[in-house]
N, C-alpha and C. Protein backbone atom coordinates (compact mmCIF):
# COMPACT_ATOMS: atom_id res chain seq x y z
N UNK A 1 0.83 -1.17 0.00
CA UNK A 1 0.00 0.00 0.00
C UNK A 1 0.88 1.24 0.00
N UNK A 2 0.39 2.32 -0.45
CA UNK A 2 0.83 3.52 -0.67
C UNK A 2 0.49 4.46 0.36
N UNK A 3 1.58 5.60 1.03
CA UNK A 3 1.00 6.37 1.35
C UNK A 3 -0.15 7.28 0.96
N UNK A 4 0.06 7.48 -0.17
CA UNK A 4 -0.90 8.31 -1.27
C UNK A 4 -2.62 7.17 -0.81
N UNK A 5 -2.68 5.81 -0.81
CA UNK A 5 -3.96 4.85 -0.49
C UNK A 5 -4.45 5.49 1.14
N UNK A 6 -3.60 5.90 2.36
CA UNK A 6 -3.84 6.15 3.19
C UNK A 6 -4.33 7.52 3.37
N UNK A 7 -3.71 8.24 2.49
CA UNK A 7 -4.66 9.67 2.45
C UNK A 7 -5.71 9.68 1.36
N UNK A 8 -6.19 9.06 0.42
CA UNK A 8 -7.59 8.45 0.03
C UNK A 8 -8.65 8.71 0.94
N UNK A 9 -8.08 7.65 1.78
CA UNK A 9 -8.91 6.79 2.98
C UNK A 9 -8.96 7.91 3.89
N UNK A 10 -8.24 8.59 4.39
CA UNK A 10 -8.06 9.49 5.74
C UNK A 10 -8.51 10.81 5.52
N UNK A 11 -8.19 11.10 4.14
CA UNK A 11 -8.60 12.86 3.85
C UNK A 11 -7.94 13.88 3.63
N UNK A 12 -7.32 14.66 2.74
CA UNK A 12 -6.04 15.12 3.07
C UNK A 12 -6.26 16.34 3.22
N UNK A 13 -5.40 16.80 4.17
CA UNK A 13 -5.85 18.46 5.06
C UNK A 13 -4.71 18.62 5.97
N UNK A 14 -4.02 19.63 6.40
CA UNK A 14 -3.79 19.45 7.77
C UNK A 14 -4.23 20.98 8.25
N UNK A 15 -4.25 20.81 9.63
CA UNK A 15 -4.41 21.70 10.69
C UNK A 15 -2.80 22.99 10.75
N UNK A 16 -2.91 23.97 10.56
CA UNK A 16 -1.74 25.00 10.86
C UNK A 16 -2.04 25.92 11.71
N UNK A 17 -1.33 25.76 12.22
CA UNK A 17 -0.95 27.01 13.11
C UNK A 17 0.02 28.41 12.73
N UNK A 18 0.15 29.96 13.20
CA UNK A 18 0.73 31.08 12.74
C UNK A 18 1.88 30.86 13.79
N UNK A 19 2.78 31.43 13.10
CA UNK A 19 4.24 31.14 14.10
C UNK A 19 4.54 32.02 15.13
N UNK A 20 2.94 32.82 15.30
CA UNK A 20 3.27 33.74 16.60
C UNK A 20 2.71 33.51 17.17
N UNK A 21 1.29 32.33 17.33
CA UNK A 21 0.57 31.65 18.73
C UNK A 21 1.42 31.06 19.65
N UNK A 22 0.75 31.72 20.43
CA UNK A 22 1.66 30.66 21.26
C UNK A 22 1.54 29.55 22.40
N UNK A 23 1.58 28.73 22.49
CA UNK A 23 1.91 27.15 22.85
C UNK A 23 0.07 26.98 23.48
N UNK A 24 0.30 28.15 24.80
CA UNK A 24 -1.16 28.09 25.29
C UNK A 24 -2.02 27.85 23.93
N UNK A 25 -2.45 28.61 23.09
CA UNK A 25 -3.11 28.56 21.90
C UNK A 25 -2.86 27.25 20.81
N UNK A 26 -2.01 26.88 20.75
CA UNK A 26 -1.66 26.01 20.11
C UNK A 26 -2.06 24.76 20.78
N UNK A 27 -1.81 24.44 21.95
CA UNK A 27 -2.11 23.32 23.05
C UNK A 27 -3.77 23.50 23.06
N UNK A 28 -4.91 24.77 23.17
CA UNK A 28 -6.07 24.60 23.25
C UNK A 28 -6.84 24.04 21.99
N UNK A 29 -5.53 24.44 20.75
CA UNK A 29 -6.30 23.79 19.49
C UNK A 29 -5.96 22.27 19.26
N UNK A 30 -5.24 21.62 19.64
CA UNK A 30 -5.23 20.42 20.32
C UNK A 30 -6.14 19.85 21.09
N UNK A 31 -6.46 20.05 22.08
CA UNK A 31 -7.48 19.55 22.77
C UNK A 31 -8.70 19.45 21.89
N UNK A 32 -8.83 20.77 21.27
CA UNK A 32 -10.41 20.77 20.84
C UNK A 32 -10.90 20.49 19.55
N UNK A 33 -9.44 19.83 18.77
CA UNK A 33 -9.23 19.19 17.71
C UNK A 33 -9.13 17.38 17.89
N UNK A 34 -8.93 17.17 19.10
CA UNK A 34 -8.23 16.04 19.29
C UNK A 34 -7.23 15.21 18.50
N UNK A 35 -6.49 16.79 18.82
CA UNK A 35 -4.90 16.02 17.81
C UNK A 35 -4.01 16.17 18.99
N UNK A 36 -2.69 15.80 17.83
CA UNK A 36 -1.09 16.18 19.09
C UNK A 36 -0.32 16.68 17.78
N UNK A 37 -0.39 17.57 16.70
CA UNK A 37 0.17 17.60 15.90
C UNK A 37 -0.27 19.00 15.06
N UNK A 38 0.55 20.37 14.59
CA UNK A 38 0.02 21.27 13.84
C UNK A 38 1.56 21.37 12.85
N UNK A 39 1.13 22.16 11.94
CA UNK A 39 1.89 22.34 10.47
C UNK A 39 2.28 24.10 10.75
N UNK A 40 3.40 24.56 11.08
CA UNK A 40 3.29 25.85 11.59
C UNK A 40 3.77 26.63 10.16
N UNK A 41 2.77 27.39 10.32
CA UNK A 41 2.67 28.05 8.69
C UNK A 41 2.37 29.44 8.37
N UNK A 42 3.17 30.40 7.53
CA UNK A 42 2.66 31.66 7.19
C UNK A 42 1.78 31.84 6.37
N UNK A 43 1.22 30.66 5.44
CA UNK A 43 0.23 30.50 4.24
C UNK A 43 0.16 28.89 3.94
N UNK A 44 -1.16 28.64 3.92
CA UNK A 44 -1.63 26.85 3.72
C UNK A 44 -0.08 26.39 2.89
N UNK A 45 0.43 27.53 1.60
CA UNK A 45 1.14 26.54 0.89
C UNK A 45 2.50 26.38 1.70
N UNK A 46 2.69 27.40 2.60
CA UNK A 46 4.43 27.51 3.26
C UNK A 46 4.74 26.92 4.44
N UNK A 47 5.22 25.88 4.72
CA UNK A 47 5.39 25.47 5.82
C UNK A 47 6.54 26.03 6.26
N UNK A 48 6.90 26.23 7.96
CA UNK A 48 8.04 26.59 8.64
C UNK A 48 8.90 25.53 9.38
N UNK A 49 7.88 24.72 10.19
CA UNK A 49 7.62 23.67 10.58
C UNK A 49 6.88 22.80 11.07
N UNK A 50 6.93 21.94 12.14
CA UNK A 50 5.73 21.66 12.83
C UNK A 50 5.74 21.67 14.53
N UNK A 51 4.94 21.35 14.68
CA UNK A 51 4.54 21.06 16.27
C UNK A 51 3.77 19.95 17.35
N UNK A 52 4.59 19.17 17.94
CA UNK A 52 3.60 18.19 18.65
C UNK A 52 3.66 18.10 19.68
N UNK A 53 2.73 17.75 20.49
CA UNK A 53 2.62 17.53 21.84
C UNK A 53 4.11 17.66 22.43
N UNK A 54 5.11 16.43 21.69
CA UNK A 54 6.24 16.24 22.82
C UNK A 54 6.78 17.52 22.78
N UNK A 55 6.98 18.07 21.39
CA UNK A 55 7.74 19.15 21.58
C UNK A 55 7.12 20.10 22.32
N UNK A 56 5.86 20.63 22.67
CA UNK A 56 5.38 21.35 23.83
C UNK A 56 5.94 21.01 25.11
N UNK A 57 5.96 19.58 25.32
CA UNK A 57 6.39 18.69 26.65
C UNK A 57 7.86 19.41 26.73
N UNK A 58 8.81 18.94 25.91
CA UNK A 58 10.29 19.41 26.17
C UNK A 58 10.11 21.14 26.34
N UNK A 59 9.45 21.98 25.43
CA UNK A 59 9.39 23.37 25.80
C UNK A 59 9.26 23.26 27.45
N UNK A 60 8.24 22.77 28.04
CA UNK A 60 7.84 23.34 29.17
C UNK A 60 9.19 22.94 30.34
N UNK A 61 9.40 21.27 29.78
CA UNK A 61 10.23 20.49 30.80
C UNK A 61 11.86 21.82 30.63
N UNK A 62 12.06 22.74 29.42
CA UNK A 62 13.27 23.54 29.71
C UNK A 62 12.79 24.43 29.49
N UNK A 63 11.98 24.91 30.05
CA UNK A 63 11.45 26.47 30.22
C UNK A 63 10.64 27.04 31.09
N UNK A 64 10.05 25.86 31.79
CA UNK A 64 9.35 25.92 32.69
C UNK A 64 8.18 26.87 32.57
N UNK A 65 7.51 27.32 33.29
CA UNK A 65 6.06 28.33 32.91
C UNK A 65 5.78 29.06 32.53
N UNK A 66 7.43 29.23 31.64
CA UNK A 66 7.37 30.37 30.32
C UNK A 66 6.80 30.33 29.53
N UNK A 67 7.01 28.90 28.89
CA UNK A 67 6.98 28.13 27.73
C UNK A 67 5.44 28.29 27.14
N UNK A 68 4.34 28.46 28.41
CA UNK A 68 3.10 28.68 27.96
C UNK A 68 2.87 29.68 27.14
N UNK A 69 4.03 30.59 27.03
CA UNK A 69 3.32 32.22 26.39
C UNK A 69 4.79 32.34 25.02
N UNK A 70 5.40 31.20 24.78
CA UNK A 70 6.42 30.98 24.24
C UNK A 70 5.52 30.96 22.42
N UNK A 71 6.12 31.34 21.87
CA UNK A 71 5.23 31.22 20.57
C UNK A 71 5.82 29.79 19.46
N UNK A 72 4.80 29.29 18.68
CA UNK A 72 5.03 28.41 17.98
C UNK A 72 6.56 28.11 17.38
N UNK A 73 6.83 29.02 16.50
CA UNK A 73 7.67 29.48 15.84
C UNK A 73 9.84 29.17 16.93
N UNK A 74 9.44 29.60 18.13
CA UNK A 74 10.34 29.34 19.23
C UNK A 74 10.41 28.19 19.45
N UNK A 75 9.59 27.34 19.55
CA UNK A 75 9.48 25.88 20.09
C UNK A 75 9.61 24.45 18.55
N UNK A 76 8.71 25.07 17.70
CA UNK A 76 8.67 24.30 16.57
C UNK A 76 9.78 22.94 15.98
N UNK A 77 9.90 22.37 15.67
CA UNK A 77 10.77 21.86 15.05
C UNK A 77 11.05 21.99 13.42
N UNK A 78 11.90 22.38 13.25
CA UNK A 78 12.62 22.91 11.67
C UNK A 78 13.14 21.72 11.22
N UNK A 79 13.29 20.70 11.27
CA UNK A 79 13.90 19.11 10.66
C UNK A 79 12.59 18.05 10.24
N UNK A 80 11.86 18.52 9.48
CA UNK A 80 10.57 18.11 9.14
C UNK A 80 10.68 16.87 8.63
N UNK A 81 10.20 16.12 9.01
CA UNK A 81 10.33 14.39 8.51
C UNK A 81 9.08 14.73 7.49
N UNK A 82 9.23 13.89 6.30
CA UNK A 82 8.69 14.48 4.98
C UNK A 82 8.70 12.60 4.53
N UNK A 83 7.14 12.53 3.70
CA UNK A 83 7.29 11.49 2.71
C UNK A 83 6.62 11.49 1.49
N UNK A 84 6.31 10.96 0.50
CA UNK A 84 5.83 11.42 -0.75
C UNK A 84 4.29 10.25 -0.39
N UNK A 85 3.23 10.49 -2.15
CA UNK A 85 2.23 9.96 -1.87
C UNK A 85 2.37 8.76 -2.37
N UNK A 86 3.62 8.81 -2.81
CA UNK A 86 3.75 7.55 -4.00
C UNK A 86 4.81 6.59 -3.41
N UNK A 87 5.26 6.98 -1.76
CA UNK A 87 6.04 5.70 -0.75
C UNK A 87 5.51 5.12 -0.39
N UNK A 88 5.41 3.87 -0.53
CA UNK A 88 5.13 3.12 0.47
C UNK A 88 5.05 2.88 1.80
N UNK A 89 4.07 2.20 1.74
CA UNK A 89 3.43 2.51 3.53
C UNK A 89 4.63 2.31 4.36
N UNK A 90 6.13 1.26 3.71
CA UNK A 90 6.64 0.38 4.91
C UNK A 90 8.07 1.64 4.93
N UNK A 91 8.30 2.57 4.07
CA UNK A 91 8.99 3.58 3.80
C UNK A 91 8.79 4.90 5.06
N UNK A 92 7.39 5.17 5.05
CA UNK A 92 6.79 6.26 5.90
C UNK A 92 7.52 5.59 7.23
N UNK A 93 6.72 3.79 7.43
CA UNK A 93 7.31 3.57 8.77
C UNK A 93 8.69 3.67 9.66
N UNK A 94 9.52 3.59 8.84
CA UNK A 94 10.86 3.01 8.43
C UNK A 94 11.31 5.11 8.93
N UNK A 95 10.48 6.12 8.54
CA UNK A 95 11.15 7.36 8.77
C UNK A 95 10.71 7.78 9.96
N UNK A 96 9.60 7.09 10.28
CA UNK A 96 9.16 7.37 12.12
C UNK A 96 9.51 6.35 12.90
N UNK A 97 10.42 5.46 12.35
CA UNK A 97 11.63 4.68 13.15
C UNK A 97 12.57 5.35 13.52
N UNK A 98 13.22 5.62 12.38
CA UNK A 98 14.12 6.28 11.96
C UNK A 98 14.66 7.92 13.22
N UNK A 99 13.75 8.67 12.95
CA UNK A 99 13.32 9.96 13.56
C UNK A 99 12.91 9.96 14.78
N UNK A 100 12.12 8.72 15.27
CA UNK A 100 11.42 8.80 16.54
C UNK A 100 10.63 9.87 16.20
N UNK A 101 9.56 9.85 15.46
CA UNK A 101 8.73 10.87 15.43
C UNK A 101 7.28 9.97 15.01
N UNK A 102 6.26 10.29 15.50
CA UNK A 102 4.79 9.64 15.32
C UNK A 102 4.14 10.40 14.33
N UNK A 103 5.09 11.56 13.60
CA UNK A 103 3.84 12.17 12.74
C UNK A 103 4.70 12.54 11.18
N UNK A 104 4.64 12.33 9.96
CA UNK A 104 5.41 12.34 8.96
C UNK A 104 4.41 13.32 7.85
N UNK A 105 5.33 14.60 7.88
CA UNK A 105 3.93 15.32 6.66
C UNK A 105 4.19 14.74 5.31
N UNK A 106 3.09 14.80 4.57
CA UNK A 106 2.53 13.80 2.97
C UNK A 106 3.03 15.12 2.15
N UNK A 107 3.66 14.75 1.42
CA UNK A 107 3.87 15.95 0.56
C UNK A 107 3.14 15.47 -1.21
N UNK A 108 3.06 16.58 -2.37
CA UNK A 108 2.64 16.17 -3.14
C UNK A 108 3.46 17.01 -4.01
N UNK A 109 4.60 16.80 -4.54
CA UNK A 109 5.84 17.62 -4.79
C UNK A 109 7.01 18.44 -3.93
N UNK A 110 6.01 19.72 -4.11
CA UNK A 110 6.66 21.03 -2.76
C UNK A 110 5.22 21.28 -2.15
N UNK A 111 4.17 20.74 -2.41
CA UNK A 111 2.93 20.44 -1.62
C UNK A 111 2.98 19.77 -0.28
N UNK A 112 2.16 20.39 1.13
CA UNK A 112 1.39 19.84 1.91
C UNK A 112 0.58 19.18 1.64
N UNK A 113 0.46 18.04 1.56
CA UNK A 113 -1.03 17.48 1.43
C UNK A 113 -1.69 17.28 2.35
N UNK A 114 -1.28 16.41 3.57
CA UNK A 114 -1.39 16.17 5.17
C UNK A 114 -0.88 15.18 5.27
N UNK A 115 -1.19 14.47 6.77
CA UNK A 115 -0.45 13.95 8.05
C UNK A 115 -0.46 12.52 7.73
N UNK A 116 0.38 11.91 7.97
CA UNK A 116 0.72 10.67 8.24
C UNK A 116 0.89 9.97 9.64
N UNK A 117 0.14 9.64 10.46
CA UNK A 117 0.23 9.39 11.72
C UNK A 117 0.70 8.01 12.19
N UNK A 118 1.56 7.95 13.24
CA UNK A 118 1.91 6.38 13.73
C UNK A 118 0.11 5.36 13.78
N UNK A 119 -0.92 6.49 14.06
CA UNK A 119 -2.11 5.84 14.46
C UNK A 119 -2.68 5.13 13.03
N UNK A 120 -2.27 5.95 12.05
CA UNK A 120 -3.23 5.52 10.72
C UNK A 120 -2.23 4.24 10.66
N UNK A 121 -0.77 4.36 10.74
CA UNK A 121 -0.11 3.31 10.51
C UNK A 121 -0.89 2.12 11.05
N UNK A 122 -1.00 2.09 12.26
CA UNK A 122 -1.82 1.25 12.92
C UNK A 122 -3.42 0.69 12.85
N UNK A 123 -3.82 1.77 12.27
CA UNK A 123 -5.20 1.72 11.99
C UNK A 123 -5.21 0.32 10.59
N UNK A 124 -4.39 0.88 9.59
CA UNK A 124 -4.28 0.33 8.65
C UNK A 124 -3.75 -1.05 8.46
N UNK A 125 -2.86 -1.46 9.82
CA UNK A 125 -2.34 -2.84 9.67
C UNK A 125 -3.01 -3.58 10.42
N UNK A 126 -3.91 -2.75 11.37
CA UNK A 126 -4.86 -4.16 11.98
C UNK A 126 -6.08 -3.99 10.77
N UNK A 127 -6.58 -3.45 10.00
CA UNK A 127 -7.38 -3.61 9.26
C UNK A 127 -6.62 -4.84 8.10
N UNK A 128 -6.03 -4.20 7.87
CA UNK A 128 -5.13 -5.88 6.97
C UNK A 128 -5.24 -7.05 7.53
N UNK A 129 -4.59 -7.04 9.22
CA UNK A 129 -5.05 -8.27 9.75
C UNK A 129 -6.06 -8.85 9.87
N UNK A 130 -7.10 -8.02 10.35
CA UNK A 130 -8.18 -8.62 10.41
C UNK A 130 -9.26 -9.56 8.73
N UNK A 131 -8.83 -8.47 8.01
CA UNK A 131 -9.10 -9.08 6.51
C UNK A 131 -8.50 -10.54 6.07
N UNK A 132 -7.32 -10.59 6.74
CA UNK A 132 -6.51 -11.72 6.51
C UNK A 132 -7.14 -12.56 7.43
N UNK A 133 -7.00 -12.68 8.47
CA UNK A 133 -8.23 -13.39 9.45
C UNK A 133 -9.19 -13.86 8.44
N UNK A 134 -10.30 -13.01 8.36
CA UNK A 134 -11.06 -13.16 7.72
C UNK A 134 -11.15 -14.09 6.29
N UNK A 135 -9.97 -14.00 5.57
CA UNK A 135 -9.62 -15.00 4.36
C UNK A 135 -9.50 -16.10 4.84
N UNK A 136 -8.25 -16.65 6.08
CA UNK A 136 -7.90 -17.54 6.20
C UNK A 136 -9.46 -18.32 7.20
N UNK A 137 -10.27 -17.59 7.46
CA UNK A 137 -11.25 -18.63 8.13
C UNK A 137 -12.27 -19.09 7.10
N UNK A 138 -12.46 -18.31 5.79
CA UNK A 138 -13.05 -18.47 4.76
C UNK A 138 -12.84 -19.88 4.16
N UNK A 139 -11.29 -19.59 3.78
CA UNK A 139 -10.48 -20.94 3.01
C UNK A 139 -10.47 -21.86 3.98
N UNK A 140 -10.56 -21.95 5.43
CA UNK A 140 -10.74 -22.98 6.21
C UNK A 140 -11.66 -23.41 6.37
N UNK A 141 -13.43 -23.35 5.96
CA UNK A 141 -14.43 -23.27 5.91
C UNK A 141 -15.12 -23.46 5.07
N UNK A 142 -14.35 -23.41 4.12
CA UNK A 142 -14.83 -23.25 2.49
C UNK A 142 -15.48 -22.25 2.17
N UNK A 143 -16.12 -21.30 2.54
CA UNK A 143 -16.62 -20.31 2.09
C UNK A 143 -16.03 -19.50 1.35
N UNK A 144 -16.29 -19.14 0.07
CA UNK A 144 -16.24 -18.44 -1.19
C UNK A 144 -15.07 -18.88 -2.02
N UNK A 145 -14.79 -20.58 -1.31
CA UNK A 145 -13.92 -21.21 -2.45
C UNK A 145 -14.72 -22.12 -3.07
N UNK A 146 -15.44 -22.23 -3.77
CA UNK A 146 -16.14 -23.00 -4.87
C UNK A 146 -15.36 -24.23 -5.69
């Protein structure tokens, strides 16, 4: 499967944030998004970088109760783990190995397209399993082998 099959399926969009909110703001659009993840951006097409939960976590853990009024842009990460639509699913995985990172942006050239999440990863391989399940109790059963 393709990354490009997982944003089909998922929708492609992401969430951005302006590189002068700051963390408080960024952390409430989290919650009320139920994400851990923004695209920090001066225009849908420009990315700067991004932002996730942990990296809020490390802001606060070295900055202590600053960090709340600290703006995107300060905290962000600039080393953007990046994959195309046309990698393969086991490629994406292989860069959030790689990175230690749970979130990989989809690009579509020099395009954002959106997010690649450790969760869809997951979403997507127990759905395989279970399909496979599903074959192998078929062919054990005979059902829909004629």
């Amino acid at each position: 499967m393709f990354v490009g099959d997982i944003m089909k399926n998922k929708g492609v969009g992401v969430i951005t944030v302006a590189p002068d909110q700051t963390m408080v703001e960024v952390l409430r659009l989290f919650r009320s998004n139920n994400i851990g993840f923004v695209v920090v951006s001066r225009s849908n097409n420009e990315y700067l970088g991004t932002l996730s939960e942990r990296d809020c976590c490390n802001a606060v853990a070295e900055y202590g109760a600053e960090a709340a009024m600290m703006r995107a842009a300060d905290v962000m990460n600039r080393s953007v783990a990046t994959c195309s639509t046309h990698d393969l699913l086991p490629v994406a995985m292989g860069i959030m190995t790689n990175r230690r990172t749970r979130h990989v942006l989809v690009m579509d050239g020099n395009e954002v397209i959106g997010v690649v999440s450790i969760g869809d990863v997951v979403k997507h391989r127990l759905d395989e399993a279970q399909r496979t399940e599903q074959d192998l109790q078929d062919y054990i059963c005979g059902n829909r082998y004629h």
